[in-house]
PDB file of N, CA and C in Angstrom:
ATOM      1  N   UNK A   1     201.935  77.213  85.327  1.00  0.00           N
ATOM      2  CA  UNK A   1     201.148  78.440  85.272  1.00  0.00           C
ATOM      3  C   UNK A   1     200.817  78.728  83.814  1.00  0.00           C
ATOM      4  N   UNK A   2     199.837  78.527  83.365  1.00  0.00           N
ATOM      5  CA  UNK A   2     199.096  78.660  81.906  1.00  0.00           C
ATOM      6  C   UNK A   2     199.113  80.127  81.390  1.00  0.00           C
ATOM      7  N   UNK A   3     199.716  81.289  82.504  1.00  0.00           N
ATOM      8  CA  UNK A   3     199.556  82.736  82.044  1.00  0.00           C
ATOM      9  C   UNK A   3     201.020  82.683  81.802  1.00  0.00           C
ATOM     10  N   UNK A   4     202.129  82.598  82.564  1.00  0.00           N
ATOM     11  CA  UNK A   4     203.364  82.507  82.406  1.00  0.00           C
ATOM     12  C   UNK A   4     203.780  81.971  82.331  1.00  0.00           C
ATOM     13  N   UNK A   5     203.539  80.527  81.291  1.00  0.00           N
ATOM     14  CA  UNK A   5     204.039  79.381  80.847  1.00  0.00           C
ATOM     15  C   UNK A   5     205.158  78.683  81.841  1.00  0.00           C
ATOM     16  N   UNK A   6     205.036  79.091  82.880  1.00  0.00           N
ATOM     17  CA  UNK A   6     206.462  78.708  83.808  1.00  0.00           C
ATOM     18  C   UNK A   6     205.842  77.473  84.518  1.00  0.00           C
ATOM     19  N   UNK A   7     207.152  76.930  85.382  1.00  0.00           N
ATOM     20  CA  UNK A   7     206.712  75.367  85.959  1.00  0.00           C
ATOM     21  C   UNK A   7     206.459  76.257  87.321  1.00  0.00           C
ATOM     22  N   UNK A   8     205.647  76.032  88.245  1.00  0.00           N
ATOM     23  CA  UNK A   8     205.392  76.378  89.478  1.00  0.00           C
ATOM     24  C   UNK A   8     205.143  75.629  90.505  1.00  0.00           C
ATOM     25  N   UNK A   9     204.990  75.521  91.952  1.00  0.00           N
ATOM     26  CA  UNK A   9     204.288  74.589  92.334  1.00  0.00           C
ATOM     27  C   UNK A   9     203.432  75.974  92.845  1.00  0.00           C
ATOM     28  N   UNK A  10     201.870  75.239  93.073  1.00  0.00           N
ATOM     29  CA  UNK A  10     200.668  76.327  93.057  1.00  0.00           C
ATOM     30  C   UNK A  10     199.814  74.828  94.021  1.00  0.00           C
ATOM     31  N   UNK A  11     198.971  76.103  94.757  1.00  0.00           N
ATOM     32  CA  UNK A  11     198.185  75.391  95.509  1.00  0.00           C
ATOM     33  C   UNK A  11     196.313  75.834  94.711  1.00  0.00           C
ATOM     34  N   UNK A  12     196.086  75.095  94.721  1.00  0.00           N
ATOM     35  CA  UNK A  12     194.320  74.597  93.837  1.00  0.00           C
ATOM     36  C   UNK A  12     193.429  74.274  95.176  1.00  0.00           C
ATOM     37  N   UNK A  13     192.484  74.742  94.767  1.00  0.00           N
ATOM     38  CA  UNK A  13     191.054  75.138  95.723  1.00  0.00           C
ATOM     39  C   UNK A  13     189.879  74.208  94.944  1.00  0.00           C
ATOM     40  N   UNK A  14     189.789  73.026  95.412  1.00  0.00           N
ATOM     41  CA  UNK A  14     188.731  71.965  94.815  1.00  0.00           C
ATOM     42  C   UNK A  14     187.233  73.369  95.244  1.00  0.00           C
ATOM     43  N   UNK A  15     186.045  73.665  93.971  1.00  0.00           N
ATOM     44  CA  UNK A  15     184.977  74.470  95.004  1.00  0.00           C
ATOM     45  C   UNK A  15     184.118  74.011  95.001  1.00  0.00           C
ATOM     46  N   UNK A  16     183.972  72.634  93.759  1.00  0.00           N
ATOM     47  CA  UNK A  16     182.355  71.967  93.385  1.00  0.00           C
ATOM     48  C   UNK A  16     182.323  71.129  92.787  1.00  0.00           C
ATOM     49  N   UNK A  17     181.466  70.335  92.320  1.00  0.00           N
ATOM     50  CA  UNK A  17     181.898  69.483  91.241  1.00  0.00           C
ATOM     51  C   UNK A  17     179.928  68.852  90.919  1.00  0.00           C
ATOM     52  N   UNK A  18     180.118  68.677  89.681  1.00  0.00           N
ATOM     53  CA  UNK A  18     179.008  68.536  89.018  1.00  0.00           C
ATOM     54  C   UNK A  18     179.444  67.177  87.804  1.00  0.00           C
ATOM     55  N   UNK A  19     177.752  66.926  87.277  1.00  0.00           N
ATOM     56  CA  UNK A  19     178.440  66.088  86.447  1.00  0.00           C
ATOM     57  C   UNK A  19     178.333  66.870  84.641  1.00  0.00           C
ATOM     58  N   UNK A  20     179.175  66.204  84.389  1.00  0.00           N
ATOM     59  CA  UNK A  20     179.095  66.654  82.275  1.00  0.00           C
ATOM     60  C   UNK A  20     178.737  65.902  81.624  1.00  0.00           C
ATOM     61  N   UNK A  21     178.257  66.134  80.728  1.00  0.00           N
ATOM     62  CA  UNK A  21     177.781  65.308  79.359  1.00  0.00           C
ATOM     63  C   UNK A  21     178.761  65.908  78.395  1.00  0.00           C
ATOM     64  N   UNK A  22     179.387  65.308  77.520  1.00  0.00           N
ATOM     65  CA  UNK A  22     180.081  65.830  76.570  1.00  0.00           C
ATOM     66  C   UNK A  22     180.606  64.902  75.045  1.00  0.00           C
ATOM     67  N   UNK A  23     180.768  65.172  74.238  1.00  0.00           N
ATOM     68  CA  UNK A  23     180.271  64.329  73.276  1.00  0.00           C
ATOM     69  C   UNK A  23     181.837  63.356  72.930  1.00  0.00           C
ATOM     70  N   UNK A  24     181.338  62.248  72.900  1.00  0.00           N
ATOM     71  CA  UNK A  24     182.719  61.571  73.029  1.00  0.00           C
ATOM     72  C   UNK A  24     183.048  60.590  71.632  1.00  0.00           C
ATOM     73  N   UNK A  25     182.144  61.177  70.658  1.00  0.00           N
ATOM     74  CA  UNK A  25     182.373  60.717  69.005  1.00  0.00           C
ATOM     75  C   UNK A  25     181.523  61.744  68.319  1.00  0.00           C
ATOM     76  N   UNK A  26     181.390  61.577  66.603  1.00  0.00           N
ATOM     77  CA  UNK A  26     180.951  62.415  65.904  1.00  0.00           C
ATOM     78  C   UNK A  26     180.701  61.634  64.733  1.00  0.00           C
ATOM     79  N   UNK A  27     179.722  61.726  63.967  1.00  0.00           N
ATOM     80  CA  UNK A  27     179.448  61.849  62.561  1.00  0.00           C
ATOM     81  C   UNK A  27     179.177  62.434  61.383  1.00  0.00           C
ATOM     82  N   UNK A  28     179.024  62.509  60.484  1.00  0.00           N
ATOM     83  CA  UNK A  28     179.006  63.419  59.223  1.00  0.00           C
ATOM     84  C   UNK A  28     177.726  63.363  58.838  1.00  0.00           C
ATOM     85  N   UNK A  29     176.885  64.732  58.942  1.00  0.00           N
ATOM     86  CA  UNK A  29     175.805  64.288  58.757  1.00  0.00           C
ATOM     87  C   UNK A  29     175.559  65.186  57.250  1.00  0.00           C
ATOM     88  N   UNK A  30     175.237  64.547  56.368  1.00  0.00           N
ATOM     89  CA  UNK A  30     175.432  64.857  54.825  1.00  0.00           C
ATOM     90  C   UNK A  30     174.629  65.796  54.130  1.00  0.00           C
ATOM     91  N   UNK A  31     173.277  65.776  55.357  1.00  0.00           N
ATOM     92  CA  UNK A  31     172.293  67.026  55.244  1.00  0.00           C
ATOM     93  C   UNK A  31     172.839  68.047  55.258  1.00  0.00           C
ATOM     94  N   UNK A  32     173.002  68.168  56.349  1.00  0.00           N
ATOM     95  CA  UNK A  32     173.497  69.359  57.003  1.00  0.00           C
ATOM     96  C   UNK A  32     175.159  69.897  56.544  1.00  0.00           C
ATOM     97  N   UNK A  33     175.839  68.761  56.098  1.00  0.00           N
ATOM     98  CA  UNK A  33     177.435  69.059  55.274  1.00  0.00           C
ATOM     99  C   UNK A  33     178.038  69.327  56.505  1.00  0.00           C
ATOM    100  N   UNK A  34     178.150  68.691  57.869  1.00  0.00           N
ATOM    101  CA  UNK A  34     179.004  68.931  58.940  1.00  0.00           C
ATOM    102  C   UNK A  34     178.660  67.941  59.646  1.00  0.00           C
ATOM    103  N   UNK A  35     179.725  67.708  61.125  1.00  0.00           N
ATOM    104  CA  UNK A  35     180.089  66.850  61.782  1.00  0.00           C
ATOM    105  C   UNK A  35     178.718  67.101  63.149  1.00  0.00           C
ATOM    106  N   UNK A  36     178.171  66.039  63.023  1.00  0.00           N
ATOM    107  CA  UNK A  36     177.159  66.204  64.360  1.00  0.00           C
ATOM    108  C   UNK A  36     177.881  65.293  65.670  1.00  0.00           C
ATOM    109  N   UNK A  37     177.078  65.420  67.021  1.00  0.00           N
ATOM    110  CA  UNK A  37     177.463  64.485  67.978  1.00  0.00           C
ATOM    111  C   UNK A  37     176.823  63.446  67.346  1.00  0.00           C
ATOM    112  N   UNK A  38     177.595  62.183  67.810  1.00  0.00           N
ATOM    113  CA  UNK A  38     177.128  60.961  67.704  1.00  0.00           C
ATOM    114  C   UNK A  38     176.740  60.405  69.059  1.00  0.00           C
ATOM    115  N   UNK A  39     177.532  60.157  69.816  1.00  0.00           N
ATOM    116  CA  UNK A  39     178.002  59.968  71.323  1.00  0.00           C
ATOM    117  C   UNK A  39     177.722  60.867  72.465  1.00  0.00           C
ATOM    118  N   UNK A  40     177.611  60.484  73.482  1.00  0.00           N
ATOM    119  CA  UNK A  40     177.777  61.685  74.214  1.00  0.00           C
ATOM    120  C   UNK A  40     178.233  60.946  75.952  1.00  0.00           C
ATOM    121  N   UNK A  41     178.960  61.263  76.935  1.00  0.00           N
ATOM    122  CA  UNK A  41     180.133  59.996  77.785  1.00  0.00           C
ATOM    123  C   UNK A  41     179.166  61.404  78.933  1.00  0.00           C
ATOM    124  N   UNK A  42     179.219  60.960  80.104  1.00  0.00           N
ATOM    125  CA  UNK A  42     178.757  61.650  81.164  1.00  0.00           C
ATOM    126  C   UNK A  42     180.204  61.471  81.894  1.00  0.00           C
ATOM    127  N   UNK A  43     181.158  62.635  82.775  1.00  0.00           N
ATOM    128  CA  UNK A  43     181.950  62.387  83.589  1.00  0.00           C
ATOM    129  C   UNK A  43     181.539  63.556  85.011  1.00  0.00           C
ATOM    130  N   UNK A  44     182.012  62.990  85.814  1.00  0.00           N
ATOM    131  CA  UNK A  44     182.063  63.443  86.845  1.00  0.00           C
ATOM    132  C   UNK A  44     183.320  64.796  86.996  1.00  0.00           C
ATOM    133  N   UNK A  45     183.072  65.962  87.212  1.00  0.00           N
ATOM    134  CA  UNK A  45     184.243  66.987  87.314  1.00  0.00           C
ATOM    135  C   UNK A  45     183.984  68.046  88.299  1.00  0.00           C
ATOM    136  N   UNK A  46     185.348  68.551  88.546  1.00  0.00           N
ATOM    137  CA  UNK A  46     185.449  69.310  89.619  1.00  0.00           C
ATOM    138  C   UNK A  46     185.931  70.813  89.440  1.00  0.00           C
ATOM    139  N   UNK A  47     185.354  71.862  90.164  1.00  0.00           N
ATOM    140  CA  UNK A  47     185.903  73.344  89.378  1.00  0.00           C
ATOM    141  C   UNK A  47     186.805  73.034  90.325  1.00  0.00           C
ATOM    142  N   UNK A  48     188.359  73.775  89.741  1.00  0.00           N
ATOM    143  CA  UNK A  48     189.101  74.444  90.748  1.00  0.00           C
ATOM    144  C   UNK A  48     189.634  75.716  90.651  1.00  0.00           C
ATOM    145  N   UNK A  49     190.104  76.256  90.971  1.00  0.00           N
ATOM    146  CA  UNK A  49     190.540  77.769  91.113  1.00  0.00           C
ATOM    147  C   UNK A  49     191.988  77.901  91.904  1.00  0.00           C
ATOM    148  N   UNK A  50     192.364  79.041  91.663  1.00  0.00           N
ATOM    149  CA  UNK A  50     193.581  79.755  92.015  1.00  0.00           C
ATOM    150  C   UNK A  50     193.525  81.022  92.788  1.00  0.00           C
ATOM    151  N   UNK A  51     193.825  81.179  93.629  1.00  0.00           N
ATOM    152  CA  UNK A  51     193.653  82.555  94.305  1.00  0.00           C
ATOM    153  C   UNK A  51     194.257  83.386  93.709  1.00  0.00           C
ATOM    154  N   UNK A  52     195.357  83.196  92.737  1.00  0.00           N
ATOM    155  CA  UNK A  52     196.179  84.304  92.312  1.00  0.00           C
ATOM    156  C   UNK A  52     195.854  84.212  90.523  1.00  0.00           C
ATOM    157  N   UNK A  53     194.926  83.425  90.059  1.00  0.00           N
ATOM    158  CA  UNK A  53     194.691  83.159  89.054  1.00  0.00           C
ATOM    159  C   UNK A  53     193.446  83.539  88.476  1.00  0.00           C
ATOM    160  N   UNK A  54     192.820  84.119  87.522  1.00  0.00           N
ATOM    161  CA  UNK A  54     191.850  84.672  86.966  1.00  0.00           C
ATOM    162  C   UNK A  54     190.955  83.128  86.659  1.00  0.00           C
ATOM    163  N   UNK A  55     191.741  82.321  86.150  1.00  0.00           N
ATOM    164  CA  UNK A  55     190.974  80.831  85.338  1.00  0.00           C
ATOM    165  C   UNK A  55     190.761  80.186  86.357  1.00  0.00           C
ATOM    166  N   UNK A  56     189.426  79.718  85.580  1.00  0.00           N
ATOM    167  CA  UNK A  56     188.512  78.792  86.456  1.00  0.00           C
ATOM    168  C   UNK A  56     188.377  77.536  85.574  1.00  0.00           C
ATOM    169  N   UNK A  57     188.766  76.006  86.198  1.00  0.00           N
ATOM    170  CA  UNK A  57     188.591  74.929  85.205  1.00  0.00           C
ATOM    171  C   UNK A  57     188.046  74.239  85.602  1.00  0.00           C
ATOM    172  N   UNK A  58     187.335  73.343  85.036  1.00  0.00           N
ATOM    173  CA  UNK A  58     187.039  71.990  84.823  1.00  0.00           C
ATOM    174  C   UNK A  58     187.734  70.852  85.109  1.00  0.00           C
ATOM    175  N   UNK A  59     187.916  69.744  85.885  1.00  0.00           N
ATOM    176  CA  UNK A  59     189.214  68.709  85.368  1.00  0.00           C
ATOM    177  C   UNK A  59     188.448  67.086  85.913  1.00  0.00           C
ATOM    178  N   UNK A  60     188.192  66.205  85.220  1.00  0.00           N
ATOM    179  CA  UNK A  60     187.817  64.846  85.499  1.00  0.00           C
ATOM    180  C   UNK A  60     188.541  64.166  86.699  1.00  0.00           C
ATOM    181  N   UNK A  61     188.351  63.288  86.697  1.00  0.00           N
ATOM    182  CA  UNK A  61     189.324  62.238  88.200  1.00  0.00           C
ATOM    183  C   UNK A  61     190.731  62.718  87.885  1.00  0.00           C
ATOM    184  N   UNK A  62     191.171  61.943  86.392  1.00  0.00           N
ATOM    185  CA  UNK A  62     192.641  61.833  86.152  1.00  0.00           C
ATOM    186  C   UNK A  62     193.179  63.840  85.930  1.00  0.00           C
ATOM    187  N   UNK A  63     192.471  64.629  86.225  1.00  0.00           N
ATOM    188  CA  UNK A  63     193.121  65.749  85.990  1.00  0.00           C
ATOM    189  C   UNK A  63     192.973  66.270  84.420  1.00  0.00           C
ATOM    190  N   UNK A  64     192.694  66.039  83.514  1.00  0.00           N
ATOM    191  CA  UNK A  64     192.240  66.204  82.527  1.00  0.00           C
ATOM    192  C   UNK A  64     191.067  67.255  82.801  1.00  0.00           C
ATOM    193  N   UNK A  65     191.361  68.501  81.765  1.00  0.00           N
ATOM    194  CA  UNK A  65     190.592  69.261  81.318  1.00  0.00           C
ATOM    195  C   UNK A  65     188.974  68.741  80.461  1.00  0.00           C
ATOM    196  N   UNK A  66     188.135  69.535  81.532  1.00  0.00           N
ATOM    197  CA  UNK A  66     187.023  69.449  80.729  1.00  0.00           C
ATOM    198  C   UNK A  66     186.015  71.024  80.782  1.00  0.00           C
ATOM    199  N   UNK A  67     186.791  71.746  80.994  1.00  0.00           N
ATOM    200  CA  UNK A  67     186.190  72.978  80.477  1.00  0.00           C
ATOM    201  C   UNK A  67     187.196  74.381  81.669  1.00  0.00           C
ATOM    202  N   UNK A  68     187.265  75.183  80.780  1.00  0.00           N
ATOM    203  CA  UNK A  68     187.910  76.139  81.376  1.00  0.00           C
ATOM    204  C   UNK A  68     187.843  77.677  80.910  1.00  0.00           C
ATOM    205  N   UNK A  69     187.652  78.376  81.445  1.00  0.00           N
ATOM    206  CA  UNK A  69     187.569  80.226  80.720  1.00  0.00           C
ATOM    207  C   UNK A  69     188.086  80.972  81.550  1.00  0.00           C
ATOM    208  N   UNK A  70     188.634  82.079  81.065  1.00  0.00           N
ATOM    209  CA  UNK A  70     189.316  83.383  81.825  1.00  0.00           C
ATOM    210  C   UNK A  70     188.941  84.362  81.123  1.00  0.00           C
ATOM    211  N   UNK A  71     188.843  85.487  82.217  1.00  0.00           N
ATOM    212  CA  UNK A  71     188.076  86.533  82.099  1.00  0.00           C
ATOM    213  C   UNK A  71     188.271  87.304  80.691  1.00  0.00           C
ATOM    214  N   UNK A  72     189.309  87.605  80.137  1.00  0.00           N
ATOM    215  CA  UNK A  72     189.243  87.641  78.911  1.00  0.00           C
ATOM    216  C   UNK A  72     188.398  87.154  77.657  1.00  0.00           C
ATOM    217  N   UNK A  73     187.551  85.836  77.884  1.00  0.00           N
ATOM    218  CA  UNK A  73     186.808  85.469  77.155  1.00  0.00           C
ATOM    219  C   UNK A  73     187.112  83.995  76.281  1.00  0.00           C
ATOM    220  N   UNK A  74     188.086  83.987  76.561  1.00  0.00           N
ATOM    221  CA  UNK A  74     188.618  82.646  75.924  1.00  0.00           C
ATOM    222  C   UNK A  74     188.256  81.192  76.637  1.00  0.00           C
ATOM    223  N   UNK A  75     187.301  80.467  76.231  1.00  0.00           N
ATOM    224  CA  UNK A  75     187.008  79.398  77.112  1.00  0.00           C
ATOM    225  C   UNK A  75     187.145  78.169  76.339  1.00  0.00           C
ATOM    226  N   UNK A  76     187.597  76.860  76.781  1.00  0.00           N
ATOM    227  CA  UNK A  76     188.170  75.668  75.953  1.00  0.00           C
ATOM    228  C   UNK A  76     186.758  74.956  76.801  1.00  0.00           C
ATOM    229  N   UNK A  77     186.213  74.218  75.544  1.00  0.00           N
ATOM    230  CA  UNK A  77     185.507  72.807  76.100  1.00  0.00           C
ATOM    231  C   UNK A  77     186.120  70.990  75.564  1.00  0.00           C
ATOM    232  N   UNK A  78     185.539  70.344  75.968  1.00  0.00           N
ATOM    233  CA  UNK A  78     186.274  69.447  75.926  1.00  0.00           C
ATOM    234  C   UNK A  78     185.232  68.774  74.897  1.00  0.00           C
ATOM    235  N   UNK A  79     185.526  68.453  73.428  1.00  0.00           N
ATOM    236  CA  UNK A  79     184.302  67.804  72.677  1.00  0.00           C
ATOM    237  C   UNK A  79     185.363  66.614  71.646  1.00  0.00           C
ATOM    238  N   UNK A  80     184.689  66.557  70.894  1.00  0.00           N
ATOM    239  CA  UNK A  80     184.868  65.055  69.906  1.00  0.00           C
ATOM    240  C   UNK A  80     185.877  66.139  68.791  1.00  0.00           C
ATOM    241  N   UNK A  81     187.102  65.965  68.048  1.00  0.00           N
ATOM    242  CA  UNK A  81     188.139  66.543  67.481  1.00  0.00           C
ATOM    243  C   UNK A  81     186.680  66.849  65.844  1.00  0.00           C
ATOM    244  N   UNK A  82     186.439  66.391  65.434  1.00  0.00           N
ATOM    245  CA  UNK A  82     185.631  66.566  64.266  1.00  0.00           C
ATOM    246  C   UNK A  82     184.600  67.509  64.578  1.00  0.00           C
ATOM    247  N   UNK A  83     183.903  67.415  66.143  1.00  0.00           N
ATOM    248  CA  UNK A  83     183.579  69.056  66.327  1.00  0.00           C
ATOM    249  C   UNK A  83     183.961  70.314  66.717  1.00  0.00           C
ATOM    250  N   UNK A  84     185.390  70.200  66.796  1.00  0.00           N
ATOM    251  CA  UNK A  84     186.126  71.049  67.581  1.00  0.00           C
ATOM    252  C   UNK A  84     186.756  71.764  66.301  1.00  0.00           C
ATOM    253  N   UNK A  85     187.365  70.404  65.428  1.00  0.00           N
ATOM    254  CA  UNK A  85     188.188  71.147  64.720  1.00  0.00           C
ATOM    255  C   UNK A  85     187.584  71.187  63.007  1.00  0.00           C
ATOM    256  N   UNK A  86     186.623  69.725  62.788  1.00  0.00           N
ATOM    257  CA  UNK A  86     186.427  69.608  61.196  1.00  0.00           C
ATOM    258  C   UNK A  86     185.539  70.705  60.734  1.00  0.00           C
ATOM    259  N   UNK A  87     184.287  70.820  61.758  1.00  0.00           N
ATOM    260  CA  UNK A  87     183.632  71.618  61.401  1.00  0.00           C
ATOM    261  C   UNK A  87     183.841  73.144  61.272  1.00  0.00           C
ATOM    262  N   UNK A  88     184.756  73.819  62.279  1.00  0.00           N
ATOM    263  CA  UNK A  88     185.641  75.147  62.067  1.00  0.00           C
ATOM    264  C   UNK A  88     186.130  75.498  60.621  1.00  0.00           C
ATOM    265  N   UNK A  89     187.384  74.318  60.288  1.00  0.00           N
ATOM    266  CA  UNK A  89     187.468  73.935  59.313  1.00  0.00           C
ATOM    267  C   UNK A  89     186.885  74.230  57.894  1.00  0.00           C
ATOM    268  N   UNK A  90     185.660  73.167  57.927  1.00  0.00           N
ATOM    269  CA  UNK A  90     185.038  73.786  56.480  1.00  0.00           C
ATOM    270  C   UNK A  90     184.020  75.019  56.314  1.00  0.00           C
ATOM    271  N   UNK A  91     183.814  75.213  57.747  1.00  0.00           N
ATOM    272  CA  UNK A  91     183.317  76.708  57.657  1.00  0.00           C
ATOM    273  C   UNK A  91     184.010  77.942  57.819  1.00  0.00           C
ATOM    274  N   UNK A  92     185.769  77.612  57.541  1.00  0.00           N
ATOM    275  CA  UNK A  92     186.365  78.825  57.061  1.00  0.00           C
ATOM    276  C   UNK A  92     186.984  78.740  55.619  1.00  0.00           C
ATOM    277  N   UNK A  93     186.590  77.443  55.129  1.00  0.00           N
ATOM    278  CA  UNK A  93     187.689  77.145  54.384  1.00  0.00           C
ATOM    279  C   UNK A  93     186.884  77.591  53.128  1.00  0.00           C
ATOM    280  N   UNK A  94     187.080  78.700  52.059  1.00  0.00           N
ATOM    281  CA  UNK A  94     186.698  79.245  51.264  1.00  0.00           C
ATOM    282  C   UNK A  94     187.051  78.504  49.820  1.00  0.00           C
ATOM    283  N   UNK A  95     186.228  77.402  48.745  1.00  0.00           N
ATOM    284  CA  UNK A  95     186.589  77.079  47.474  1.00  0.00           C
ATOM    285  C   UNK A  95     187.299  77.864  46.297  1.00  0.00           C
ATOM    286  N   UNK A  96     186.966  79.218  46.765  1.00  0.00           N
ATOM    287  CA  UNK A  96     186.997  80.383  45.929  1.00  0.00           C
ATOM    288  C   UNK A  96     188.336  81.434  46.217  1.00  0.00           C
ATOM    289  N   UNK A  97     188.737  80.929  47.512  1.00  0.00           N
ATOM    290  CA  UNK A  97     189.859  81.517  47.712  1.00  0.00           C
ATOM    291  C   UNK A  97     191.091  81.590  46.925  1.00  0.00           C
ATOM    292  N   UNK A  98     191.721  82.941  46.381  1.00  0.00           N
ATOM    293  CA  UNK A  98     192.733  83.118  45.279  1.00  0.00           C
ATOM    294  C   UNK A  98     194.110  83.356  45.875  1.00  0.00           C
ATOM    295  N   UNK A  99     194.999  82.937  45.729  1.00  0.00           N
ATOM    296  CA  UNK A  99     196.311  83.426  47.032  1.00  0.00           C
ATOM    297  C   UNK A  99     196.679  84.529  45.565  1.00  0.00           C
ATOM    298  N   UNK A 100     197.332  85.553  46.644  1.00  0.00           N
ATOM    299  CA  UNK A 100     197.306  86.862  45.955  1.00  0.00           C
ATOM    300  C   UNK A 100     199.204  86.872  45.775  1.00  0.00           C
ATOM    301  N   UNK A 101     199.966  86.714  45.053  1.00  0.00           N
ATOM    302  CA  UNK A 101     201.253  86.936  44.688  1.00  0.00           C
ATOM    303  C   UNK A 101     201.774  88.892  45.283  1.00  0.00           C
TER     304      UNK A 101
END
């Protein structure tokens, strides 16, 4: 259970399934000073749901996450780590930043 970190057994409601495109490498594109798609992998995925659960996910054959949000607003996609994380990264990361004693 992803709200109460606890082990459960829970019953899942397959409701649809569509296919994704999602980017499955990245490059540095030097113009622009950030990580673009390079790649992009098409998988097959399925929503499922919880009756007692607010989140709605995404998950490929093997169960693997490929997209998920709860009503709160917090939604995970599934992309290439250099767009997920490099580019976040240098667009918080301030040159000018002074650590204050």
């Amino acid at each position: 259970d992803p709200v109460s970190r606890r082990l459960q057994d829970v019953t899942l409601r397959i409701e649809a399934d569509s296919l994704f495109l999602v980017a499955d490498s990245a490059t540095f594109d030097s113009t622009a000073r950030r990580w673009v798609k390079a790649r992009q992998d098409s998988l097959r995925g399925w929503r499922i749901t919880r009756r007692s659960s607010p989140v709605t996910a995404w998950v490929d054959g093997s169960g693997r996450l490929i997209a998920a949000s709860e009503p709160g607003g917090i939604t995970l996609v599934r992309t290439a780590f250099e767009l997920a994380f490099e580019n976040w990264r240098r667009a918080h990361a301030s040159p000018t930043r002074v650590l204050k004693r």
